[in-house]
C-alpha atoms as a PDB file:
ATOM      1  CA  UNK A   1      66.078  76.689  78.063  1.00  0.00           C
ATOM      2  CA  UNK A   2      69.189  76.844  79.679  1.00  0.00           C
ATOM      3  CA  UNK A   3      72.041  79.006  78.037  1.00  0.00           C
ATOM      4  CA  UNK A   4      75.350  76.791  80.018  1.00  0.00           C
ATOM      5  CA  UNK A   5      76.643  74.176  81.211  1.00  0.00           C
ATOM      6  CA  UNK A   6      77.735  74.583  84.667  1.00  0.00           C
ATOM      7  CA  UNK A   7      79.478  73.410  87.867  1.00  0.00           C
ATOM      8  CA  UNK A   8      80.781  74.609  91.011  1.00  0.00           C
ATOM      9  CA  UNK A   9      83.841  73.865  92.649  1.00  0.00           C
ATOM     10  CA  UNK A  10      83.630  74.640  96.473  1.00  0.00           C
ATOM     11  CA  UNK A  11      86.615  76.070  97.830  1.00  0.00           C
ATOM     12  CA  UNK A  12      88.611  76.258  94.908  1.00  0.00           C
ATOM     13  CA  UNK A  13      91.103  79.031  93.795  1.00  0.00           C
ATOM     14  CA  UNK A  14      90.303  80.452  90.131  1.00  0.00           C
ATOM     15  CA  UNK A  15      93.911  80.090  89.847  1.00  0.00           C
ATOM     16  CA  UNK A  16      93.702  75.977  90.060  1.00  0.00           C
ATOM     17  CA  UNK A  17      90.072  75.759  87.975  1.00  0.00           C
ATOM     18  CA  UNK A  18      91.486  77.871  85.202  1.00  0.00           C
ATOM     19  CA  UNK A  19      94.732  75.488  84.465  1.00  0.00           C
ATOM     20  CA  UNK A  20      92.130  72.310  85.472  1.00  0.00           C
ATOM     21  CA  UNK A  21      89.898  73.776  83.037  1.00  0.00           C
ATOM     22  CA  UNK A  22      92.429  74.677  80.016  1.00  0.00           C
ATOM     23  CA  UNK A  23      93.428  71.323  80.615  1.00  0.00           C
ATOM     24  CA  UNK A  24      90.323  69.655  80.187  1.00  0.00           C
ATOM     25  CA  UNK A  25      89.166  71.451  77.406  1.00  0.00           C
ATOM     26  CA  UNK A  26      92.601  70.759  75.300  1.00  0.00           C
ATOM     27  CA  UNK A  27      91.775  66.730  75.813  1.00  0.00           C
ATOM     28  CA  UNK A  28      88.923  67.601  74.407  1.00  0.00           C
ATOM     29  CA  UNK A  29      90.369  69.204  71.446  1.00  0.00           C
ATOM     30  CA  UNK A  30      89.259  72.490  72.362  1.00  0.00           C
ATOM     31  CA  UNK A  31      92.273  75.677  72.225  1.00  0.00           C
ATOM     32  CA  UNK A  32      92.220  78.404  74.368  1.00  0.00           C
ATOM     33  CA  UNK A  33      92.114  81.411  71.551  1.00  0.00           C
ATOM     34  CA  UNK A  34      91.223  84.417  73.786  1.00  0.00           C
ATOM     35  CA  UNK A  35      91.571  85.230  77.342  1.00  0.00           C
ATOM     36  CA  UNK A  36      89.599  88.507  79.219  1.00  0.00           C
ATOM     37  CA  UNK A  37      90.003  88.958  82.787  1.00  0.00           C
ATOM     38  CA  UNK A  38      86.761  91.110  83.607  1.00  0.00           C
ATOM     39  CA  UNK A  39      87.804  91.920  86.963  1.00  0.00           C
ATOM     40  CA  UNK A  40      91.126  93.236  86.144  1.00  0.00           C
ATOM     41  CA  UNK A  41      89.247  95.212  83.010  1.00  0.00           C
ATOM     42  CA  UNK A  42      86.735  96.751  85.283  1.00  0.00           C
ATOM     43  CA  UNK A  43      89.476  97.553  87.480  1.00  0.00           C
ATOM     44  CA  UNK A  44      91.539  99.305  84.875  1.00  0.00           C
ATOM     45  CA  UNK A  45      89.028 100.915  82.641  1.00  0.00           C
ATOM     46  CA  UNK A  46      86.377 101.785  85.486  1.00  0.00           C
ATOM     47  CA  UNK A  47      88.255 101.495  88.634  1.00  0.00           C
ATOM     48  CA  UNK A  48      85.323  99.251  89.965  1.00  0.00           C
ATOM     49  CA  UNK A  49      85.871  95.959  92.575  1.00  0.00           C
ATOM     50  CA  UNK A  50      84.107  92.802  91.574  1.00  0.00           C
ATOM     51  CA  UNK A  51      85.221  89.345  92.436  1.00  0.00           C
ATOM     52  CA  UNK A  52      87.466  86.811  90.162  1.00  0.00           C
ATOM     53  CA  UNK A  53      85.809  86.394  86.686  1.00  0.00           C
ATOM     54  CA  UNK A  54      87.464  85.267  83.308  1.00  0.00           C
ATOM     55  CA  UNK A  55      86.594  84.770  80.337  1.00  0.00           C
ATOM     56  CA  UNK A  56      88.133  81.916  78.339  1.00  0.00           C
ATOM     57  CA  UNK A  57      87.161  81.805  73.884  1.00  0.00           C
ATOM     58  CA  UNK A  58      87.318  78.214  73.389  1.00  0.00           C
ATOM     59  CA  UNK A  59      87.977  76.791  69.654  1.00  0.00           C
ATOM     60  CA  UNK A  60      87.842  73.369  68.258  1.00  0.00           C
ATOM     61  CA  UNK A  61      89.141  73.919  65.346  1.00  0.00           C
ATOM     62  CA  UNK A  62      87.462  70.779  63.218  1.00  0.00           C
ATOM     63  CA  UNK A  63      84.274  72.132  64.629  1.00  0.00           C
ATOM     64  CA  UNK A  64      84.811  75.552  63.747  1.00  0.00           C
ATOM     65  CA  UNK A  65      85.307  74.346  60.678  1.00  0.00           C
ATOM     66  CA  UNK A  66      82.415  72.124  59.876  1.00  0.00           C
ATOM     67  CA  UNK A  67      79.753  75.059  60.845  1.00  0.00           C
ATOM     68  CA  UNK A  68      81.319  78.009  58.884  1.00  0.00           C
ATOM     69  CA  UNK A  69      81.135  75.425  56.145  1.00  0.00           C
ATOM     70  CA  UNK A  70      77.774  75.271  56.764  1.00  0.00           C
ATOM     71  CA  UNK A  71      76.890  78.889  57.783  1.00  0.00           C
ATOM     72  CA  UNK A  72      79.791  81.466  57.077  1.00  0.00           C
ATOM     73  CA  UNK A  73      78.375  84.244  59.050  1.00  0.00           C
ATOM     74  CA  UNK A  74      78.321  81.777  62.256  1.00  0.00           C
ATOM     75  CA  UNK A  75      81.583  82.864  63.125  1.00  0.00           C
ATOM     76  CA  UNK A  76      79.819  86.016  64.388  1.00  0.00           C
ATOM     77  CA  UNK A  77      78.732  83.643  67.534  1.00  0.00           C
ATOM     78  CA  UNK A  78      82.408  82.238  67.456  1.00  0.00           C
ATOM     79  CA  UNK A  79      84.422  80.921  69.625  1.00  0.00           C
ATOM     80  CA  UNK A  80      82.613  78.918  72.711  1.00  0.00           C
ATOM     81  CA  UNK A  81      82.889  81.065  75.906  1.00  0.00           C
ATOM     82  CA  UNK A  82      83.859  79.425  79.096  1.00  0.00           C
ATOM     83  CA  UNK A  83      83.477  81.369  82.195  1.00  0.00           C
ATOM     84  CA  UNK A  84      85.681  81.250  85.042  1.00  0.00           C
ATOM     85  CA  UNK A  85      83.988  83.069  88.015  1.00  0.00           C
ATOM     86  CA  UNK A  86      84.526  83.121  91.902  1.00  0.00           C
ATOM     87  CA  UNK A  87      81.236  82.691  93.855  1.00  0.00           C
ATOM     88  CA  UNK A  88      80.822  82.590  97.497  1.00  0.00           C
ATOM     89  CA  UNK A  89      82.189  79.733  98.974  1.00  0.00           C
ATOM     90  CA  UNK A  90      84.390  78.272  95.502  1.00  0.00           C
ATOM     91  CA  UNK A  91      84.233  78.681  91.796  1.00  0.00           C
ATOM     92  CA  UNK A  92      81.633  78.470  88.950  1.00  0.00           C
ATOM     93  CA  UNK A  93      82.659  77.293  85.214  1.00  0.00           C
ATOM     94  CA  UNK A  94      80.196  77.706  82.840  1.00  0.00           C
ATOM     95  CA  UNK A  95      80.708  77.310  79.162  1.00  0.00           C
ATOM     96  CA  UNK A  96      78.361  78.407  76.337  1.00  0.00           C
ATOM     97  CA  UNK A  97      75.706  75.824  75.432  1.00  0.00           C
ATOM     98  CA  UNK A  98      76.297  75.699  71.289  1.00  0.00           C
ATOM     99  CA  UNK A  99      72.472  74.118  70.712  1.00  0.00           C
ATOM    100  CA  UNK A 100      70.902  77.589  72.615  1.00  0.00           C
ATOM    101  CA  UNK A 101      73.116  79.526  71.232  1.00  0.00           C
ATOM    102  CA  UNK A 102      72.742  78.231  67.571  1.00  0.00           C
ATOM    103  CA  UNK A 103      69.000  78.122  68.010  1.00  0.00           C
ATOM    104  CA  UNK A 104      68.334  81.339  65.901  1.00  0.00           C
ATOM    105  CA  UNK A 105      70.149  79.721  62.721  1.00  0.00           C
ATOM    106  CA  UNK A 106      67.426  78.203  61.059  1.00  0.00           C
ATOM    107  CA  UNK A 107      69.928  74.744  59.678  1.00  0.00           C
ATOM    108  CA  UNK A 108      69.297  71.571  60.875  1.00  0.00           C
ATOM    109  CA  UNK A 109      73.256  70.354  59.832  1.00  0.00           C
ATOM    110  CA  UNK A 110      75.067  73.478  61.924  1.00  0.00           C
ATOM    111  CA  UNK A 111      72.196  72.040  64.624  1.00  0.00           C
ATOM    112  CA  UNK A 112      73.914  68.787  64.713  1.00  0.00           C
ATOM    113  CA  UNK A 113      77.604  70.222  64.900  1.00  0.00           C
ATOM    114  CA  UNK A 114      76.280  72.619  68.228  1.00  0.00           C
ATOM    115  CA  UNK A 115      75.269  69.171  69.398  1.00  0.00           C
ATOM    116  CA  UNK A 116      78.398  67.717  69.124  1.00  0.00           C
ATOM    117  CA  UNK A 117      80.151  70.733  70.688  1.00  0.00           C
ATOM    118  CA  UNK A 118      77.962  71.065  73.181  1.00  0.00           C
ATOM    119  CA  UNK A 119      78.758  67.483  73.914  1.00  0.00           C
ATOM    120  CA  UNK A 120      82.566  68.237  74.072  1.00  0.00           C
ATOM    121  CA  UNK A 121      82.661  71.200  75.907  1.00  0.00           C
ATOM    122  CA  UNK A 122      79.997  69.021  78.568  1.00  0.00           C
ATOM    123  CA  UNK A 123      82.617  66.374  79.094  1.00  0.00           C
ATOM    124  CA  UNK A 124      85.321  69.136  78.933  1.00  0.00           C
ATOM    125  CA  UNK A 125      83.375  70.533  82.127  1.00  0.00           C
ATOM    126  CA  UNK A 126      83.144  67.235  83.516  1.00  0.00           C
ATOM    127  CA  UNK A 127      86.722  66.509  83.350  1.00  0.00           C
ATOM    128  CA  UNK A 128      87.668  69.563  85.272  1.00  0.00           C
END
């Protein structure tokens, strides 16, 4: 089962994707609550290279909502990651896919919120 939802940009700066893609995902009612830039990180705290790679926590805050309603330790698996990440030849987004992720949680109800998450945050990538 696949784990993301994905698409390539070819020849695209991360710079450009990142504001397309904060963009998109606010229209889609989604915030931007944390930000890690992994290649920076690995720079500073291991002094390794690696190309461009963020990492964007994306909340929708009525959705957030609904599941820890339903399951209160879900916000262990919270918020949706989006990845930002250069590849050869452009740049890959990939954000979390709620229904794979949520699979473990044995509740039909928080199943039907990941669907409509996962249904944002596909359109979200869409939009991009």
């Amino acid at each position: 089962m696949p784990y993301t939802i994905d698409r390539l940009f070819p020849g695209a700066a991360i710079s450009d994707i990142d504001a397309r893609t904060r963009s998109a995902l606010q229209t889609k009612g989604f915030g931007v609550l944390t930000e890690i830039d992994v290649k920076q990180t690995m720079k500073t705290k291991m002094d390794k290279d690696m190309s461009g790679y963020r990492i964007l926590g994306a909340c929708s805050p009525g959705m957030a909502w609904a599941a820890i309603g339903l399951e209160p330790k879900v916000g262990a698996m919270l918020p949706c990651n989006v990845i930002l990440r250069e590849v050869e030849g452009g740049v890959e987004v990939s954000a979390i896919d709620p229904v794979a992720s949520m699979s473990a949680i044995e509740n039909p109800e928080l199943h039907a919120v990941a669907g409509k998450v996962r249904d944002m945050l596909a359109e979200a990538i869409a939009a991009i």
